[in-house]
Protein backbone atom coordinates (compact mmCIF):
# COMPACT_ATOMS: atom_id res chain seq x y z
CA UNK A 1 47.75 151.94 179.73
CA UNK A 2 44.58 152.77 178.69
CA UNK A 3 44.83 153.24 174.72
CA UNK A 4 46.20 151.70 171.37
CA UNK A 5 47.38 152.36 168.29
CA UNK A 6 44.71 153.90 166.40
CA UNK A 7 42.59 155.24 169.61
CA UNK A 8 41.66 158.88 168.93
CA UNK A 9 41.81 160.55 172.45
CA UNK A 10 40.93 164.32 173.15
CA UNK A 11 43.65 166.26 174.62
CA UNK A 12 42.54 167.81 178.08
CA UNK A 13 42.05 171.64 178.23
CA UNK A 14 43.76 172.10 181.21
CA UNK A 15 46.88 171.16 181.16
CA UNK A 16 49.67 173.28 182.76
CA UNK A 17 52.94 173.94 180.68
CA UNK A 18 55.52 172.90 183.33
CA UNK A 19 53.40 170.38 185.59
CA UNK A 20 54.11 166.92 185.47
CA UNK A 21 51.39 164.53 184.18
CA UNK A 22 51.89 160.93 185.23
CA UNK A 23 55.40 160.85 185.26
CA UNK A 24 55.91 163.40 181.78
CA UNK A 25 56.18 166.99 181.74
CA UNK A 26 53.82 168.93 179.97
CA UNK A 27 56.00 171.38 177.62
CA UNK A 28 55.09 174.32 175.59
CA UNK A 29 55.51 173.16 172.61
CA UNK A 30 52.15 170.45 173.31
CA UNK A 31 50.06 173.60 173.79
CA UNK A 32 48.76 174.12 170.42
CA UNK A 33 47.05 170.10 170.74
CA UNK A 34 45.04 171.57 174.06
CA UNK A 35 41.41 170.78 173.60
CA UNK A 36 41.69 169.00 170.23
CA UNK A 37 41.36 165.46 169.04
CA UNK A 38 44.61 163.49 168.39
CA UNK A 39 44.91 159.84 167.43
CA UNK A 40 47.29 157.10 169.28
CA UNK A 41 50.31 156.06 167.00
CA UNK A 42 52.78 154.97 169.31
CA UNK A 43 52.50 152.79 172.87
CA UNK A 44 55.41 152.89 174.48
CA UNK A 45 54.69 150.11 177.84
CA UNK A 46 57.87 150.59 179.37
CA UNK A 47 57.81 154.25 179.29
CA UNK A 48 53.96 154.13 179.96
CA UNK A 49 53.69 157.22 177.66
CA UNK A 50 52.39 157.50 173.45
CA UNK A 51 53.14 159.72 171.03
CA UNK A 52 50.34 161.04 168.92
CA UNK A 53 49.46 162.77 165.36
CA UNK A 54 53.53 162.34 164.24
CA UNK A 55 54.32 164.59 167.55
CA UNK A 56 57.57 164.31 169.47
CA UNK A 57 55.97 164.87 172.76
CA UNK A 58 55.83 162.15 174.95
CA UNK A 59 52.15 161.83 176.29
CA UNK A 60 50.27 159.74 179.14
CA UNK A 61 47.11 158.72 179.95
CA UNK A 62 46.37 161.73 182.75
CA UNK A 63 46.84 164.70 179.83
CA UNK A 64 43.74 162.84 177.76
CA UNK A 65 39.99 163.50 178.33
CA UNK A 66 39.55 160.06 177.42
CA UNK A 67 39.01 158.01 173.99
CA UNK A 68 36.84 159.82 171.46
CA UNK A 69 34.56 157.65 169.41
CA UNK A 70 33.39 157.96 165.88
CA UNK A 71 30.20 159.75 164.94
CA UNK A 72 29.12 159.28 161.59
CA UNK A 73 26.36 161.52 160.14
CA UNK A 74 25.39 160.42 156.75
CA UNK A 75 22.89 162.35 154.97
CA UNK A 76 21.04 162.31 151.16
CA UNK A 77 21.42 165.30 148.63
CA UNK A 78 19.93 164.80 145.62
CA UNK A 79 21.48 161.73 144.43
CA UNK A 80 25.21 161.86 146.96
CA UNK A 81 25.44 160.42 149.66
CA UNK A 82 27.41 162.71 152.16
CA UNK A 83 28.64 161.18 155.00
CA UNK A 84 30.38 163.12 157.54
CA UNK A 85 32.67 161.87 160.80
CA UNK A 86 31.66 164.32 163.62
CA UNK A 87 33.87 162.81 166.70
CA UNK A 88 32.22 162.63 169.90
CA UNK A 89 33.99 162.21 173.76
């Protein structure tokens, strides 16, 4: 397994309601996560699948782009800080 609890992964853009992705099905209802950015909240070794963002789908490593990592742009404005988290893949 690649990930762990707390990875944020992005969610591949081509996955095919219906085909089977390392051993899970990819169902309709895991559509409206294609493309975006979930994080890891449950490994599940002995099922080698997660579950992400407090989803019931069961996911595995072949439906993610890979692990996203943080990309923090902090900037001045007048006297705030702003600091903004602009994930990258």
């Amino acid at each position: 397994m690649k990930y762990k609890v707390g990875d944020k992964v992005k969610i591949r853009k081509d996955l095919k309601v219906g085909d089977i992705y390392g051993g899970c099905r990819f169902a309709s209802g895991m559509q409206k996560l294609v493309g975006k950015i979930a994080c890891i909240e449950v490994v599940s070794k002995g099922n080698e699948c997660y579950r992400i963002d407090s989803n019931h789908f069961l996911w595995t490593d072949e439906m993610f782009e890979g692990k996203v990592k943080d990309n923090i742009n902090i900037s001045t404005d007048g006297n705030q800080v702003i600091a903004i988290n602009e994930g990258t893949g």
